[in-house]
N, C-alpha and C. Protein backbone atom coordinates (compact mmCIF):
# COMPACT_ATOMS: atom_id res chain seq x y z
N UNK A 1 39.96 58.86 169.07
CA UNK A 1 39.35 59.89 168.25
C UNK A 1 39.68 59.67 166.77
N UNK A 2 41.01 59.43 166.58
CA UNK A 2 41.71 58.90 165.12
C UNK A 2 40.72 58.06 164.68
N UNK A 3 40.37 56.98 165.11
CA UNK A 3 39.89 55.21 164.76
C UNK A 3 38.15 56.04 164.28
N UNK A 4 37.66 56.82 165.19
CA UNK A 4 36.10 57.53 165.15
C UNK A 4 36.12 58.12 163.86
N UNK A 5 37.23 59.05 163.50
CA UNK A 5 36.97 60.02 162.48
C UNK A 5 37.53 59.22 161.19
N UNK A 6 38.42 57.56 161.02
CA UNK A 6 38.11 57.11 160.49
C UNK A 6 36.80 56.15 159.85
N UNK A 7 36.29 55.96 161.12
CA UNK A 7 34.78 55.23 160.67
C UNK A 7 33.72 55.90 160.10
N UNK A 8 33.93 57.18 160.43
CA UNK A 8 32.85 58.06 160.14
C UNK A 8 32.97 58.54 158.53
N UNK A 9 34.41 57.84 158.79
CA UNK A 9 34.73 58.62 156.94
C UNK A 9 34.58 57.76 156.16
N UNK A 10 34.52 56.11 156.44
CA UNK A 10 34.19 55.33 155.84
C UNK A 10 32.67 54.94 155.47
N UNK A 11 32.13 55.55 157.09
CA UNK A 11 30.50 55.77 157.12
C UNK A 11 30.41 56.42 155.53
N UNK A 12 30.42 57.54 155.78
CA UNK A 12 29.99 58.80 155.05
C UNK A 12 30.47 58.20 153.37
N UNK A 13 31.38 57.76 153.16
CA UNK A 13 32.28 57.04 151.84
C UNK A 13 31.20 56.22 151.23
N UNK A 14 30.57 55.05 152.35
CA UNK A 14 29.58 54.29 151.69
C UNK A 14 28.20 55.09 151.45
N UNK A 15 27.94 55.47 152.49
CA UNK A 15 26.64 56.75 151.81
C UNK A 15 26.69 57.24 150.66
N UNK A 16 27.65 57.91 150.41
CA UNK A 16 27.56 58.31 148.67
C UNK A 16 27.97 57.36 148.19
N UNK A 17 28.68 56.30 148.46
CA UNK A 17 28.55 55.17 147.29
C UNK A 17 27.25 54.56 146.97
N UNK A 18 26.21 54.77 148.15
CA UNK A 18 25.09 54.21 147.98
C UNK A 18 24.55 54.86 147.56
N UNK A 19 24.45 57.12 147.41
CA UNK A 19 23.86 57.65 146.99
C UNK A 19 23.85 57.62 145.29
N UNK A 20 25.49 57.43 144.96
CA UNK A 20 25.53 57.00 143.46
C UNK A 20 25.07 56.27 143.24
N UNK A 21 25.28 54.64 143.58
CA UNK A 21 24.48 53.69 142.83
C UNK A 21 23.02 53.84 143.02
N UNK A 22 21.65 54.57 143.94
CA UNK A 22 21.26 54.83 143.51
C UNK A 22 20.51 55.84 142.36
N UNK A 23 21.13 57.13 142.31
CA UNK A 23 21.37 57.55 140.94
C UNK A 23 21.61 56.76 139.72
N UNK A 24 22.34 55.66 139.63
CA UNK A 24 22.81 55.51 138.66
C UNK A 24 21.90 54.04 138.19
N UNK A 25 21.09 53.63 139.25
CA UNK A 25 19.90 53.10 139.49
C UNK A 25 18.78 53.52 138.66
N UNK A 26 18.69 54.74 138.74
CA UNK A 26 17.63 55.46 138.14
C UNK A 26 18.15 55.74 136.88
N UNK A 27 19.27 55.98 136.61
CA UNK A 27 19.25 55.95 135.16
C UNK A 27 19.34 55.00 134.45
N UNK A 28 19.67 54.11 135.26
CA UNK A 28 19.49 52.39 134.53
C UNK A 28 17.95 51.97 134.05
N UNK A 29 17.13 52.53 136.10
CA UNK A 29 15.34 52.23 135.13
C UNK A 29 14.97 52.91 133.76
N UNK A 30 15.44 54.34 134.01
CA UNK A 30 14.95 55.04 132.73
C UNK A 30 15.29 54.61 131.58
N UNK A 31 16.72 54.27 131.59
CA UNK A 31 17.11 53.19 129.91
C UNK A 31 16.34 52.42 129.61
N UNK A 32 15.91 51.39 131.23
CA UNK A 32 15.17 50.35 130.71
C UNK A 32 13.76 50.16 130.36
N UNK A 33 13.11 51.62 131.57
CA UNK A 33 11.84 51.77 130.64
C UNK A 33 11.59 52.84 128.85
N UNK A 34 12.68 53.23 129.13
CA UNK A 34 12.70 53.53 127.30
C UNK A 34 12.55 52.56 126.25
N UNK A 35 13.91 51.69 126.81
CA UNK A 35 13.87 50.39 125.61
C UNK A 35 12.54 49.57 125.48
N UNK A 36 11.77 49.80 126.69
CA UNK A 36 10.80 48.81 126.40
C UNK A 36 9.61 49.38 125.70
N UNK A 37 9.48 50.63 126.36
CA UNK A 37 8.43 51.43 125.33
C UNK A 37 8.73 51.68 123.81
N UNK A 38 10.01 51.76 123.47
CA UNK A 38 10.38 51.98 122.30
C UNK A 38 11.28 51.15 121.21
N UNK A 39 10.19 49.71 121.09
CA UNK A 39 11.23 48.28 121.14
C UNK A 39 10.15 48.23 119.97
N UNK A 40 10.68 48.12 118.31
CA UNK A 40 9.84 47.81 117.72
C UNK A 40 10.16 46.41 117.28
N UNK A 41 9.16 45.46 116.49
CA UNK A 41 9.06 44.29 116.06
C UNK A 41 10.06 43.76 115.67
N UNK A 42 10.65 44.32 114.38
CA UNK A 42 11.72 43.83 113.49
C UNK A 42 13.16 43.80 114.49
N UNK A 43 12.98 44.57 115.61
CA UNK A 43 13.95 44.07 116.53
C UNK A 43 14.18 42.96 117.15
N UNK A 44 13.02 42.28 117.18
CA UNK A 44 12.74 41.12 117.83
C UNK A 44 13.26 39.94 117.02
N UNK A 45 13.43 40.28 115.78
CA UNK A 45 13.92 39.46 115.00
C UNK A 45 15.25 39.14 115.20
N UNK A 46 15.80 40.41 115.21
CA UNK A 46 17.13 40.74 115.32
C UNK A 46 17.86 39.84 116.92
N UNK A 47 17.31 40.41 117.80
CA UNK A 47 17.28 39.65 118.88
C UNK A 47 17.56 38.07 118.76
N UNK A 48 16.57 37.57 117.98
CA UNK A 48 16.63 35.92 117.95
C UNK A 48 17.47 35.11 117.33
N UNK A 49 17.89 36.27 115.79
CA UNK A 49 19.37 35.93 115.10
C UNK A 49 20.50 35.81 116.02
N UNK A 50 20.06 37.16 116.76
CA UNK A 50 21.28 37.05 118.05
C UNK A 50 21.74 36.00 119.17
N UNK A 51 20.46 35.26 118.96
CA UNK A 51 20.65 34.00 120.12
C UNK A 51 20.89 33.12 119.87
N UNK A 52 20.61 32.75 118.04
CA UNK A 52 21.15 31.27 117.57
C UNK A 52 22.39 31.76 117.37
N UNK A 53 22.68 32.82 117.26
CA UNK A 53 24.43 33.07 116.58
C UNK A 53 25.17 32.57 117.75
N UNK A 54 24.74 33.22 118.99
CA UNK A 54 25.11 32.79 119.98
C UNK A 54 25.26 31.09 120.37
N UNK A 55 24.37 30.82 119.99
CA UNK A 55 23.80 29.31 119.96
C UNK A 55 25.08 28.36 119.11
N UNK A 56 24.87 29.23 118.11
CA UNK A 56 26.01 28.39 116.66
C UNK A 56 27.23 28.23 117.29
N UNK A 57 27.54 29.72 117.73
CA UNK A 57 29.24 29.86 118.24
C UNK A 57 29.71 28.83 119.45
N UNK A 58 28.39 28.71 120.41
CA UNK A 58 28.86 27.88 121.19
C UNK A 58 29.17 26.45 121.35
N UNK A 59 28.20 26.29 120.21
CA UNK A 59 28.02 24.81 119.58
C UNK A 59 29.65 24.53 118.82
N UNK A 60 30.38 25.59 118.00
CA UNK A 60 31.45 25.47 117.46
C UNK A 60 32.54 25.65 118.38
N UNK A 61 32.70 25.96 119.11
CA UNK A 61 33.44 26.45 120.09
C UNK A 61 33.84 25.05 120.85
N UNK A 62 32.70 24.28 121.23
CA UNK A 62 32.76 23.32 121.67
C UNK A 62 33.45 22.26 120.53
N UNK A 63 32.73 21.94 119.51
CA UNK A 63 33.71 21.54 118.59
C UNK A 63 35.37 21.41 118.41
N UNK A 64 35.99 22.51 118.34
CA UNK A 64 36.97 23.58 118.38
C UNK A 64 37.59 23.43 119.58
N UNK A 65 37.27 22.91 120.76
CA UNK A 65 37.98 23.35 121.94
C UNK A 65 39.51 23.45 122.24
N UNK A 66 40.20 22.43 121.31
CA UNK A 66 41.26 22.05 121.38
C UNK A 66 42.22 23.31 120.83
N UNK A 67 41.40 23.87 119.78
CA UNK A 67 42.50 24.90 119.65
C UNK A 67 42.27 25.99 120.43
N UNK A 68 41.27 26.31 120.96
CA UNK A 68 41.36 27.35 122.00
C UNK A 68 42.57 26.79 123.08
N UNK A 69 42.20 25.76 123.50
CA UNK A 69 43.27 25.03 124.62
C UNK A 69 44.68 25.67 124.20
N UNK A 70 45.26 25.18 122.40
CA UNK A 70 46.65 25.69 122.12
C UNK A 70 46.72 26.91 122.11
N UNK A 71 45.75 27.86 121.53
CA UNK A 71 46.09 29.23 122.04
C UNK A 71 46.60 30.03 123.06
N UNK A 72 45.38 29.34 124.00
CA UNK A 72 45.52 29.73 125.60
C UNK A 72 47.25 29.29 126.27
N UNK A 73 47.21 27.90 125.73
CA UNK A 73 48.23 27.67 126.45
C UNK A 73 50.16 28.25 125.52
N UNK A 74 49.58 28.65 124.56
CA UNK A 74 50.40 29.41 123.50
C UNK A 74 50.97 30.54 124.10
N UNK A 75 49.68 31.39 125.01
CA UNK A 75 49.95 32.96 125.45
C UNK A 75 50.29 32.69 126.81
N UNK A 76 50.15 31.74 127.41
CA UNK A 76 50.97 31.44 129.12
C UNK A 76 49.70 32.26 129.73
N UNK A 77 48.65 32.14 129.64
CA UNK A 77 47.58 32.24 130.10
C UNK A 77 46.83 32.18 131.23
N UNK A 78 47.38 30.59 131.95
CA UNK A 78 46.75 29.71 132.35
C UNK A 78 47.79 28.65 132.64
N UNK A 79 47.15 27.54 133.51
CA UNK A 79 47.31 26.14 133.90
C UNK A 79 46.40 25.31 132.55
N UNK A 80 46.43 24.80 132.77
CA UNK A 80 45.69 23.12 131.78
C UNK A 80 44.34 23.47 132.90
N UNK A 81 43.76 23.19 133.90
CA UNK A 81 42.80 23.51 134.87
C UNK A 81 42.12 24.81 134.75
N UNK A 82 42.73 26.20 134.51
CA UNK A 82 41.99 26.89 134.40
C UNK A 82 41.89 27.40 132.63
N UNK A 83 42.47 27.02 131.81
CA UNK A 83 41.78 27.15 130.73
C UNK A 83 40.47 26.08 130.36
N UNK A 84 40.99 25.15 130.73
CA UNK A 84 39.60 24.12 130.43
C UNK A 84 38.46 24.75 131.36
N UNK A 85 38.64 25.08 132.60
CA UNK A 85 37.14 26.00 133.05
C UNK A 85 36.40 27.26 132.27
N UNK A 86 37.78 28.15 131.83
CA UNK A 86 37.33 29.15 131.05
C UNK A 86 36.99 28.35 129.93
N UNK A 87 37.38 27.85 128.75
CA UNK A 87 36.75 27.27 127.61
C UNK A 87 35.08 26.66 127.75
N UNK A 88 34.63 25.99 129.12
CA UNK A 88 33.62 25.30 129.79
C UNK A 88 32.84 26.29 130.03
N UNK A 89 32.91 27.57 130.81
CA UNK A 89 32.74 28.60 130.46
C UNK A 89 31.94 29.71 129.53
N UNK A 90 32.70 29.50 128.67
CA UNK A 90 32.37 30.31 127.78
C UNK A 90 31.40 29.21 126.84
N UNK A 91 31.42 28.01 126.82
CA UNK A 91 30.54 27.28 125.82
C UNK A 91 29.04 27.26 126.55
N UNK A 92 28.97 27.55 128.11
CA UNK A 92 27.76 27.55 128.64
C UNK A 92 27.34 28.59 128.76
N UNK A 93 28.06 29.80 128.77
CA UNK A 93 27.19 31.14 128.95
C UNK A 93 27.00 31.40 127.21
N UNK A 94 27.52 30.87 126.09
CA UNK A 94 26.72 31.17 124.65
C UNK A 94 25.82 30.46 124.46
N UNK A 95 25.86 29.00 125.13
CA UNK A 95 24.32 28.24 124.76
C UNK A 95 23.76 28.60 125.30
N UNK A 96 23.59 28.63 126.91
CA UNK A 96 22.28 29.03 127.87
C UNK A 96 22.12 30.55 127.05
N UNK A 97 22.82 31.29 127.25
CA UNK A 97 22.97 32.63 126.99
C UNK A 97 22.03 32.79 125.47
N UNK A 98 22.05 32.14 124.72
CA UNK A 98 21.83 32.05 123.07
C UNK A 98 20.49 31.78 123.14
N UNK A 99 20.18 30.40 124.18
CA UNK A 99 18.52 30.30 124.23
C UNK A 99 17.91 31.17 124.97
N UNK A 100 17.93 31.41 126.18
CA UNK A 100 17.99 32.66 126.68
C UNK A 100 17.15 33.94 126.04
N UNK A 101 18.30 34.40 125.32
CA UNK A 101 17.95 35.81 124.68
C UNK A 101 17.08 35.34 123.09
N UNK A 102 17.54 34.38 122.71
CA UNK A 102 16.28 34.13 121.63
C UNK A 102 15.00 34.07 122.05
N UNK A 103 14.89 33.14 123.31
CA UNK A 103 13.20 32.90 123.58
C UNK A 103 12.66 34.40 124.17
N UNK A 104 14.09 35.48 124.57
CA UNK A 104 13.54 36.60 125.15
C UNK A 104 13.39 36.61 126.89
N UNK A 105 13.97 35.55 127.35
CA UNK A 105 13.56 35.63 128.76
C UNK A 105 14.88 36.34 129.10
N UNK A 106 14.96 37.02 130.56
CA UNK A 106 16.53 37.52 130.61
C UNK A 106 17.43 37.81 129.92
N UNK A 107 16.85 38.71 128.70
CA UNK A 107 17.85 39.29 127.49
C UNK A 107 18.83 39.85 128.31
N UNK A 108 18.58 41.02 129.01
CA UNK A 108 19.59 41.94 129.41
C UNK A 108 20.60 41.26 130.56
N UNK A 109 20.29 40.19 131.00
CA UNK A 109 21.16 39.77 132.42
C UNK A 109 22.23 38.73 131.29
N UNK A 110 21.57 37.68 130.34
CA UNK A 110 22.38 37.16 129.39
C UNK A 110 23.43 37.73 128.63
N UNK A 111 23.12 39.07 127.91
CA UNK A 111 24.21 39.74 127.25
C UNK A 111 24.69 40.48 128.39
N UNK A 112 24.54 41.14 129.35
CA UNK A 112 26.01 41.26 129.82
C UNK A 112 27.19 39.94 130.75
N UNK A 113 26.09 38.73 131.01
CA UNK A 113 26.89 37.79 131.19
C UNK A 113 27.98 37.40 130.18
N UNK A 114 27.12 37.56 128.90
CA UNK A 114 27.94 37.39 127.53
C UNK A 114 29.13 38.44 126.94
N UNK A 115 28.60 39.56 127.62
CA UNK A 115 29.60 40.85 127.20
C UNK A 115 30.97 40.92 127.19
N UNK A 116 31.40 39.96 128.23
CA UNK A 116 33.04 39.86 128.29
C UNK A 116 33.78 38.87 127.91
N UNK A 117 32.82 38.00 127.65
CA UNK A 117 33.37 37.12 126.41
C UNK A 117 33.72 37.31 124.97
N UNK A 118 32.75 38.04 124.43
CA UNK A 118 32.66 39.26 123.53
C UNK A 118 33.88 39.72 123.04
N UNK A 119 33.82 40.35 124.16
CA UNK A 119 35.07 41.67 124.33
C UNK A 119 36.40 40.66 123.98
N UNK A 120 36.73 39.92 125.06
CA UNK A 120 37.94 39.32 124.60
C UNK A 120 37.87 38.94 123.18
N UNK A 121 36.81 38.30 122.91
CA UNK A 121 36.62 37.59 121.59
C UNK A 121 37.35 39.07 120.02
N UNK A 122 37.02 39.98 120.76
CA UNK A 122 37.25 40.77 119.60
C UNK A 122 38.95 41.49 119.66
N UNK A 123 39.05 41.52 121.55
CA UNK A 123 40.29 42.39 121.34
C UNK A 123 41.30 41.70 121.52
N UNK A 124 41.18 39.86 122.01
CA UNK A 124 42.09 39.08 122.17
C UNK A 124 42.53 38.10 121.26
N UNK A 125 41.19 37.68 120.49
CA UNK A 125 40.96 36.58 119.64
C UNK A 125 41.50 36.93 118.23
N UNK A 126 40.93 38.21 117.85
CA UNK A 126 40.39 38.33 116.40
C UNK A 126 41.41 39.81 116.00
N UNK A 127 41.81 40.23 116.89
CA UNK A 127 42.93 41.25 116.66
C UNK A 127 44.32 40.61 116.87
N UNK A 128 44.57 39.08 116.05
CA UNK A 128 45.70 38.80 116.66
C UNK A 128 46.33 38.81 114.92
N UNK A 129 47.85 38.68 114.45
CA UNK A 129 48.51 39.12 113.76
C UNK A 129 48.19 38.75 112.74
N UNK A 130 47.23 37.31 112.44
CA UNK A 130 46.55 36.92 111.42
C UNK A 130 44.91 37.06 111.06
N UNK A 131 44.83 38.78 111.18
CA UNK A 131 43.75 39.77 111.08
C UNK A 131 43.15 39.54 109.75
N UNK A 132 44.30 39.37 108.59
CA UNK A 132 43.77 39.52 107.34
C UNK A 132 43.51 37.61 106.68
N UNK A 133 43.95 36.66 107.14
CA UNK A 133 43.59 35.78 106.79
C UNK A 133 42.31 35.60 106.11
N UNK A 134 42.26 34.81 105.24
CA UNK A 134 40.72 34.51 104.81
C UNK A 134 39.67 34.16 105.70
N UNK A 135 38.85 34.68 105.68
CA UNK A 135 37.35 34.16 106.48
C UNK A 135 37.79 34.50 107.86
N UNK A 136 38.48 35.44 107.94
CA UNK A 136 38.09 36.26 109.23
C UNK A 136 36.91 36.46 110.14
N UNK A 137 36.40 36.12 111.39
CA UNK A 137 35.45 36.49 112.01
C UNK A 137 35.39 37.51 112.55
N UNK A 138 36.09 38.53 112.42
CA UNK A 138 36.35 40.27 113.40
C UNK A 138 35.06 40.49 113.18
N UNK A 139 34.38 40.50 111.78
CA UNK A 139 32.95 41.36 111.47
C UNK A 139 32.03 40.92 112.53
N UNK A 140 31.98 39.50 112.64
CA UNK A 140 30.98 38.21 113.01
C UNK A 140 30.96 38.96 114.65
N UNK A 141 32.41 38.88 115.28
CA UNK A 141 32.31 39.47 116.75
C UNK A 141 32.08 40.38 117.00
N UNK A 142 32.38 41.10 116.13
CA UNK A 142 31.65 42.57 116.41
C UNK A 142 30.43 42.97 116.44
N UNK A 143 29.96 42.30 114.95
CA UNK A 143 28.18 42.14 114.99
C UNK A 143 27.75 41.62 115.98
N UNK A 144 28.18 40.98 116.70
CA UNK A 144 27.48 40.11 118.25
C UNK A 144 27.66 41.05 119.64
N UNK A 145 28.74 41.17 119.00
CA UNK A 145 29.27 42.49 120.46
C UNK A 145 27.87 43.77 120.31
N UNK A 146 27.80 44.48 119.33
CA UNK A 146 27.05 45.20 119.50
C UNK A 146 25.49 45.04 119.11
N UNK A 147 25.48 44.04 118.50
CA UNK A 147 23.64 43.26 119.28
C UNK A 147 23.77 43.32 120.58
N UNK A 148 24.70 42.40 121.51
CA UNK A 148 24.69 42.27 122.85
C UNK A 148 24.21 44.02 123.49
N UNK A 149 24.75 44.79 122.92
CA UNK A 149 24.63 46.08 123.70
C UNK A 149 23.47 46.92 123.44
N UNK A 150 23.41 46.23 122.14
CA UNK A 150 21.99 46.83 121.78
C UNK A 150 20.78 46.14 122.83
N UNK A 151 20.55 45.18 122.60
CA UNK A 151 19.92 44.37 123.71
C UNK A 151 20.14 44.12 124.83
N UNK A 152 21.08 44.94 125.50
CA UNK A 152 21.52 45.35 127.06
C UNK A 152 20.32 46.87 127.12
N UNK A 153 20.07 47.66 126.35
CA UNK A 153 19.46 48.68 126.80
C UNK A 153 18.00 48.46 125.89
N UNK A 154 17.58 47.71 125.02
CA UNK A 154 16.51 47.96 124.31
C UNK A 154 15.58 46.33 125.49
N UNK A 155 15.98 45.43 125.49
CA UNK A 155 15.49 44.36 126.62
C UNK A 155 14.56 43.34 125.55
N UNK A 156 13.84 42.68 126.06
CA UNK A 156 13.14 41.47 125.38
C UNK A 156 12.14 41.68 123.93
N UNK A 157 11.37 43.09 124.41
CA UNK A 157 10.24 43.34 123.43
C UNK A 157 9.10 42.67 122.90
N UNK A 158 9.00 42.55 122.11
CA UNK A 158 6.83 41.86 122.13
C UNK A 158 7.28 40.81 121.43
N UNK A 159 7.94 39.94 120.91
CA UNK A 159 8.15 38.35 120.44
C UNK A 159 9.03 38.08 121.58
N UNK A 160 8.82 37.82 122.96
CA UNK A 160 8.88 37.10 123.98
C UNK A 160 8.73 36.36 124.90
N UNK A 161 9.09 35.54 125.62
CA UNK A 161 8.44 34.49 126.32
C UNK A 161 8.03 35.25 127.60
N UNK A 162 8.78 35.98 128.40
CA UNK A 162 8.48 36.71 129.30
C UNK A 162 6.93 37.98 128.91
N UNK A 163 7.29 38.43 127.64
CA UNK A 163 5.86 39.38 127.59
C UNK A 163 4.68 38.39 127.29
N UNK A 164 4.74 37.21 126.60
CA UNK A 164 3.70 36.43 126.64
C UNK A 164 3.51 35.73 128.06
N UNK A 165 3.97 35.87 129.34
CA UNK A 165 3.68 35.22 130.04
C UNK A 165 3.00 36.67 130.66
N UNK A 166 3.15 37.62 130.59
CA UNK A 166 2.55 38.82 131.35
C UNK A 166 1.09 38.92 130.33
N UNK A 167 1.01 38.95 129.26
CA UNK A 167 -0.17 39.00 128.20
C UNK A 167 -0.89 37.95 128.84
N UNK A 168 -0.73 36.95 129.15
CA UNK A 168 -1.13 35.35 129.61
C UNK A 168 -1.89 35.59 130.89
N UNK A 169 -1.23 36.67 131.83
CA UNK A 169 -1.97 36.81 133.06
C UNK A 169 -2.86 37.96 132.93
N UNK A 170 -2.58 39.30 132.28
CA UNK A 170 -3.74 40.01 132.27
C UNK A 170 -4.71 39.33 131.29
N UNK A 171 -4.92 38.85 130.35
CA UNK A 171 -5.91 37.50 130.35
C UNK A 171 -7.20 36.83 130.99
N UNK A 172 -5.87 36.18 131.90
CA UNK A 172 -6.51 35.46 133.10
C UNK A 172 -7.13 36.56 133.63
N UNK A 173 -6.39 37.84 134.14
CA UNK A 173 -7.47 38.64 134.75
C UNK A 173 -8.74 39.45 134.72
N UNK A 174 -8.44 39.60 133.06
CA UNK A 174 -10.04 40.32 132.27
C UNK A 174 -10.89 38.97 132.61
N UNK A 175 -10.58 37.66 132.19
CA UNK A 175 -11.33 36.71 132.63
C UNK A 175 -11.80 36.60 133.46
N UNK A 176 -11.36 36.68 135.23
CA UNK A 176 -11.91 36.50 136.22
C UNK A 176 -12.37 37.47 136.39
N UNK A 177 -12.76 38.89 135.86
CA UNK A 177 -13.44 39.94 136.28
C UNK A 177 -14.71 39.94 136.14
């Protein structure tokens, strides 16, 4: 009877876990059909700055690797094996990630792939004791951090590869009518 009225409670546990996530489902569509109805042009711009920046950083990053390596291995982090994956890492989710959200395809699945790279980038990287040094990047990560979030809820908008491929087929379909 014990083992029953535990299953049932685990039953019932996932039910509302499933009843939340879908709730929280629906408020995800509604964000996302907002952002799209209400996505103007000059955003799109913004967006694409966002993807070469992305683009740049990863390109430098790669450059650079070596001192990420001494950092990492500075803070006892890691093995030699798993910082070089994370560094590998992070240089492929800003390039893919960078073209990505510039051309507009999978904006929103890219920046939150990108989001926690981000994050460290700002609260691990750039908040460290040499804050005030010259040519600080805190601004730079932050500005990226919150493009990323901006473009987690606003999505691709009308300079995209994905809306030109939907423009492309209703097209085709006034055509064949």
């Amino acid at each position: 009877m014990l083992i029953f009225l535990k299953l049932t409670n685990r039953v019932s546990f996932f039910r509302i876990l499933l009843i939340t996530n879908c709730k929280d489902m629906s408020t995800l569509k509604k964000m996302q059909n907002w952002g799209d109805r209400n996505h103007p042009v000059w955003l799109d711009f913004l967006r694409i700055i966002l993807g070469l920046v992305l683009i740049w950083k990863g390109i430098a990053f790669y450059l650079n690797i070596g001192a990420f390596s001494i950092l990492m291995h500075n803070a006892h982090l890691g093995t030699a094996v798993g910082i070089s994956m994370i560094a590998h890492f992070i240089i492929v989710v800003h390039v893919l990630g960078g073209v990505a959200i510039a051309l507009g395809t999978y904006t929103r699945t890219f920046c939150l792939v990108n989001l926690p790279v981000l994050i460290g980038a700002v609260f691990f990287i750039n908040l460290s004791p040499l804050i005030l040094r010259p040519y600080s990047e805190l601004w730079l990560s932050i500005s990226v951090l919150a493009g990323l979030v901006i473009f987690i809820i606003e999505g691709n908008g009308k300079l995209s590869v994905d809306n030109t491929n939907s423009i492309t087929k209703i097209s085709k379909q006034q055509h064949t009518v």
